[in-house]
Protein backbone atom coordinates (compact mmCIF):
# COMPACT_ATOMS: atom_id res chain seq x y z
CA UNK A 1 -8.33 -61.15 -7.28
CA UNK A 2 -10.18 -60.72 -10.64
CA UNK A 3 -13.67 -58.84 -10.45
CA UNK A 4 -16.16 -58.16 -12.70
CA UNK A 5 -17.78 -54.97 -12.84
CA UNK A 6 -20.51 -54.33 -14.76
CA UNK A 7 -19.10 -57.14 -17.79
CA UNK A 8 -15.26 -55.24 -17.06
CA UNK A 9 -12.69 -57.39 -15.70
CA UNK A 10 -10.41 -55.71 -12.84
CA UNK A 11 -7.56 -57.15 -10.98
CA UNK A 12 -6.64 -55.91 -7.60
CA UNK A 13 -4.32 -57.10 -5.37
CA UNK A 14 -2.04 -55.76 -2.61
CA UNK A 15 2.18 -55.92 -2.27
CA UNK A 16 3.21 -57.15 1.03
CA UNK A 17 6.49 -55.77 0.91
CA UNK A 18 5.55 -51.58 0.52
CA UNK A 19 6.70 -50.48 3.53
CA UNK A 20 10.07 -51.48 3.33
CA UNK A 21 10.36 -50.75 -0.74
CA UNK A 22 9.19 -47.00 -0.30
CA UNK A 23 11.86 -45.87 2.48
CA UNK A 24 14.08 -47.67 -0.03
CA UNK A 25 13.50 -45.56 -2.88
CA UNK A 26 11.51 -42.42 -0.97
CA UNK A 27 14.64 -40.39 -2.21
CA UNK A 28 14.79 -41.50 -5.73
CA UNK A 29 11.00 -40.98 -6.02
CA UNK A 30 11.19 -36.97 -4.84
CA UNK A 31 14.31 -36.87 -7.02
CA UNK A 32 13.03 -38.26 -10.42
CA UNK A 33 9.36 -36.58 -9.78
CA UNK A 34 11.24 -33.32 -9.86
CA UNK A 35 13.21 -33.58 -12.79
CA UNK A 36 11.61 -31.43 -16.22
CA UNK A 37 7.88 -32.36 -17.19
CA UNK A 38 7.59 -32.41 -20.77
CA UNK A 39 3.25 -32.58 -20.25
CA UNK A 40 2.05 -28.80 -20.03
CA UNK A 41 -1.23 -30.16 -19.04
CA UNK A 42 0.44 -32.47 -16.22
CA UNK A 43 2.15 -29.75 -14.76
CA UNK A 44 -0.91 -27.45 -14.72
CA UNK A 45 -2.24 -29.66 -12.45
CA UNK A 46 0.72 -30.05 -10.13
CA UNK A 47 1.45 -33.51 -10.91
CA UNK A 48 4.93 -34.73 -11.54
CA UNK A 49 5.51 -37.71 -13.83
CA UNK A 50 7.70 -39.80 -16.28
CA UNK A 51 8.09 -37.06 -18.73
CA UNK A 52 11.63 -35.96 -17.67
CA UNK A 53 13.70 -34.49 -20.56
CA UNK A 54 15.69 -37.89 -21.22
CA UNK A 55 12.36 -39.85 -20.57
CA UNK A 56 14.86 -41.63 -18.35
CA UNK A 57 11.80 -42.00 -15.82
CA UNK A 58 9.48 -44.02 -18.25
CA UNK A 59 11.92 -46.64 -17.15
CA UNK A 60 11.91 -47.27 -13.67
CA UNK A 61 11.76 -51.14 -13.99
CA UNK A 62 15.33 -50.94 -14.72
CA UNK A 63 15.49 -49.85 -10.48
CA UNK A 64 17.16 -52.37 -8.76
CA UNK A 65 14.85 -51.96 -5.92
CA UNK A 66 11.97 -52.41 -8.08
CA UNK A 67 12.90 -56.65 -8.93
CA UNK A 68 10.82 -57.58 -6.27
CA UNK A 69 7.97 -55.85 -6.93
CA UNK A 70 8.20 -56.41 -10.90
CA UNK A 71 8.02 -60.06 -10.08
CA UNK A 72 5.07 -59.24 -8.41
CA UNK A 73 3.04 -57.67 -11.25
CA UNK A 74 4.48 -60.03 -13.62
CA UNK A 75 2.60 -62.81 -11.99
CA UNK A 76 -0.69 -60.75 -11.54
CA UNK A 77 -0.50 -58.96 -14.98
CA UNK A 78 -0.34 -63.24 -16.55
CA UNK A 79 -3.32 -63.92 -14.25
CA UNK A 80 -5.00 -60.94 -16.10
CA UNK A 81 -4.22 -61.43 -19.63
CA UNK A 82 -5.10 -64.90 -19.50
CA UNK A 83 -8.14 -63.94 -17.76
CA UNK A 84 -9.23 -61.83 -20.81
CA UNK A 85 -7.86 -63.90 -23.42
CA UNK A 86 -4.53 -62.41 -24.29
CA UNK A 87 -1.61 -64.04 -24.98
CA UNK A 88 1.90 -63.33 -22.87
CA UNK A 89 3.67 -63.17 -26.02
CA UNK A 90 0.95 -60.66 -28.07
CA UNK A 91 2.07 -58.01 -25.36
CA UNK A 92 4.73 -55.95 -24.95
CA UNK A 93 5.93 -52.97 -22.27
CA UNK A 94 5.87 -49.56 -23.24
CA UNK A 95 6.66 -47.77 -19.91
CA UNK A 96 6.81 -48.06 -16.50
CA UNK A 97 6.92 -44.40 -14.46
CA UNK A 98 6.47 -42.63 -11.04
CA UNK A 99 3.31 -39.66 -10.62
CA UNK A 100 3.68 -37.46 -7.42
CA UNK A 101 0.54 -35.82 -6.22
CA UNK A 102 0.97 -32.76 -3.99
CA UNK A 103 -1.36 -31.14 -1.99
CA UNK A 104 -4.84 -30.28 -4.52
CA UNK A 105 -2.76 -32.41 -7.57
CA UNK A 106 -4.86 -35.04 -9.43
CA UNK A 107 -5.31 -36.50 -13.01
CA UNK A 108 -7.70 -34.75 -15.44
CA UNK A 109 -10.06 -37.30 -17.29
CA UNK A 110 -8.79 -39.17 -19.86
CA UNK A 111 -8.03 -42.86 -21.00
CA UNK A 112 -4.93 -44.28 -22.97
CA UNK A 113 -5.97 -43.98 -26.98
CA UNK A 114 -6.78 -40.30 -26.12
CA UNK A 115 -2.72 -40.18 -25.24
CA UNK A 116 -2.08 -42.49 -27.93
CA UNK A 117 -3.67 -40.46 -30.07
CA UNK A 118 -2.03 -37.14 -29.32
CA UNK A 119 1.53 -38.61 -29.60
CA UNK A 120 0.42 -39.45 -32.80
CA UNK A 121 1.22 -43.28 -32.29
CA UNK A 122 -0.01 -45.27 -35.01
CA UNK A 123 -0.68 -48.64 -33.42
CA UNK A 124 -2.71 -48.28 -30.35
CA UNK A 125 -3.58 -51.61 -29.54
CA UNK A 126 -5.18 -52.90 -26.09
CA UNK A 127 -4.22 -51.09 -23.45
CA UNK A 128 -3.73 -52.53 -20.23
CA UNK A 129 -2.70 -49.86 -17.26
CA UNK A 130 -1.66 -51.32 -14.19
CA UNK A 131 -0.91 -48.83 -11.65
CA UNK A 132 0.80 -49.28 -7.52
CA UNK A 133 0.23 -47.10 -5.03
CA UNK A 134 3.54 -46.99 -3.00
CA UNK A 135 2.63 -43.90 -0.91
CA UNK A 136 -1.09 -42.59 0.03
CA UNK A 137 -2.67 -41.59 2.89
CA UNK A 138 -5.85 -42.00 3.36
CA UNK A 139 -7.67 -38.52 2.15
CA UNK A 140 -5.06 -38.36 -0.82
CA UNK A 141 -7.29 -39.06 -3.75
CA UNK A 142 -9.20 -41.83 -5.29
CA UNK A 143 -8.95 -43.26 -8.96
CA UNK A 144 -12.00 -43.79 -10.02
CA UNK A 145 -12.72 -45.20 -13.41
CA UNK A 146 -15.86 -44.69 -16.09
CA UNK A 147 -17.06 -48.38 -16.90
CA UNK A 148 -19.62 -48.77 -19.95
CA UNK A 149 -23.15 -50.19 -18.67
CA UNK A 150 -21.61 -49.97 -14.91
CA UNK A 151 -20.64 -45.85 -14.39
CA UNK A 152 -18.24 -44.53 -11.81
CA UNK A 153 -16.46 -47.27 -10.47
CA UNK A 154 -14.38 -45.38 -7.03
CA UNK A 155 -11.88 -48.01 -6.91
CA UNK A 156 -10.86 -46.86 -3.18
CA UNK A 157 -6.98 -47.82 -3.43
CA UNK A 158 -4.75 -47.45 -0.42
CA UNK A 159 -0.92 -47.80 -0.15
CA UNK A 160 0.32 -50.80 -1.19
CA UNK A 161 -2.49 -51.58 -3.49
CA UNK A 162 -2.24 -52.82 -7.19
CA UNK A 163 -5.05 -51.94 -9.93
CA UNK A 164 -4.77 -54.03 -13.20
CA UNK A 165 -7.42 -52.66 -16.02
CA UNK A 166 -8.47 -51.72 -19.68
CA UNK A 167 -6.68 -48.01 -19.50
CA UNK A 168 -8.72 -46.75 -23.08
CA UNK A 169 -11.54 -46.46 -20.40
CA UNK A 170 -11.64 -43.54 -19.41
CA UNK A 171 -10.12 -42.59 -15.62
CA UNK A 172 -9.34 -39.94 -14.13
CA UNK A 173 -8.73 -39.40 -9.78
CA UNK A 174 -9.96 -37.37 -6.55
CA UNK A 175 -7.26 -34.22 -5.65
CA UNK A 176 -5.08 -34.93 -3.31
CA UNK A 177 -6.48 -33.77 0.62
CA UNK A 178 -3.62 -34.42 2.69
CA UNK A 179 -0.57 -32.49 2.93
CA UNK A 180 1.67 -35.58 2.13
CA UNK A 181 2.47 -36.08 -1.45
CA UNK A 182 0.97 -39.14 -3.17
CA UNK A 183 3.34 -41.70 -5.16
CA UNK A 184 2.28 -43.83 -7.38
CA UNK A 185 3.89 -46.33 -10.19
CA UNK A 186 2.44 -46.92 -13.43
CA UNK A 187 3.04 -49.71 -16.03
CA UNK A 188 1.37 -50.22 -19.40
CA UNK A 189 1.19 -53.15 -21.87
CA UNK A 190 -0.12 -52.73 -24.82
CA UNK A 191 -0.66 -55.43 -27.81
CA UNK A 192 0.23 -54.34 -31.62
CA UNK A 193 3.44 -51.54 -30.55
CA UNK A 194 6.92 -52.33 -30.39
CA UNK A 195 8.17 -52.88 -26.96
CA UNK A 196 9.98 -54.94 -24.51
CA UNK A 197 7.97 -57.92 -23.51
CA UNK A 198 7.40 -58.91 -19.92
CA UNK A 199 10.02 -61.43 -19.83
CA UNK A 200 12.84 -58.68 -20.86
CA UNK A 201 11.75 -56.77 -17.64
C-alpha cells in the first residue's frame, strides 16, 4: 500500500511467506553476517552487514531461497516507481545485503548520497531503499525516517514487513532491546549508475 506522508510517498507491504523463508536461510544469515566488515563505523556499532571482504554479501539475490521473495519486491518496487514517475528501465540494482542487529546494535543517522558520497561514486542518482525485515521481535528497534515538512516518521516495522522509500532521506533506527538478533534485507535501486536492472535479478 502506497502512503503519503507529509507530500513523501512510502510503500509498505508485508511477505506472507517469512516464516518458512527465515528457518530456510537462518544459517546462511548468522554465517554471512559474520564474515569481515569492511565499515569501521558499522562495526562500532555492532552491526553486521554486506561489507564482507569479497562483497560476496551485497549479492544475496543470487540465494536460491530468496526467488520467491525477489518476485515479491519486484512487483511492489514497479508499483512504486510508477507511483513516483520512474521508469522500470531508468533503474538499475546496485545491491541487495543482510544487517544483523545484536543486543544494543542499531544504524547511526544517515541517508544514501551521504554513502554515495563517501565511496566517492560519481553518479548518485535517486535512491530508492527498500528494506525486509525477516527476523524482529517486537522491542528490537524501529526505523524511523526524517521526512521534510512531516519530521520523524517511526515507521513501526515488524517481521515480515517490507518498507519501499526515497533512502537520500535521512534514516537512521531504535537499538536493538531484545536479546534476539535482528535480520534484516536491504535492496537499493538507484537511476543514473551502472547496475543490473530488475529484470536480470
Amino acid at each position: 500500500m502506497i502512503e503519503d506522508i507529509g507530500g513523501t510517498k512510502i510503500l509498505r507491504t508485508s511477505y506472507p511467506n517469512t516464516g518458512d523463508l527465515y528457518v530456510s536461510v537462518a544459517d546462511k544469515l548468522k554465517s554471512i553476517t559474520e564474515q569481515p566488515n569492511k565499515l569501521e563505523w558499522f562495526i562500532e556499532k555492532g552491526v553486521c552487514s554486506y561489507h564482507n571482504e569479497d562483497d560476496a554479501g551485497k549479492q544475496v539475490y543470487l540465494w536460491p531461497e530468496f526467488r520467491g521473495l525477489l518476485d515479491f519486491l519486484k512487483d511492489n518496487i514497479k508499483e512504486y516507481l510508477k507511483e513516483i514517475s520512474i521508469e522500470e528501465q531508468d533503474v538499475v540494482v546496485t545491491g541487495m545485503w543482510i544487517n544483523r542487529y545484536p543486543r544494543g546494535a542499531f544504524i547511526v543517522k544517515h541517508n544514501h548520497d551521504q554513502i554515495q558520497n563517501r565511496d566517492q561514486f560519481v553518479n548518485k542518482g535517486i535512491i530508492i531503499g527498500i528494506v525486509y525485515y525477516i527476523r524482529k521481535d517486537e522491542n528490537a528497534g524501529s526505523l524511523i525516517i526524517d521526512i521534510p515538512g512531516y519530521g520523524k516518521y517511526n515507521t513501526n516495522m515488524q517481521e515480515g514487513d517490507v518498507i519501499i522509500f526515497n533512502s537520500s532521506l535521512y534514516h537512521w533506527t531504535i537499538p536493538n532491546k531484545t536479546d534476539t538478533d535482528k535480520y534484516t534485507i536491504g535492496l537499493e535501486v538507484v537511476i543514473g549508475r551502472n547496475g543490473v536492472r530488475l529484470d536480470e535479478i
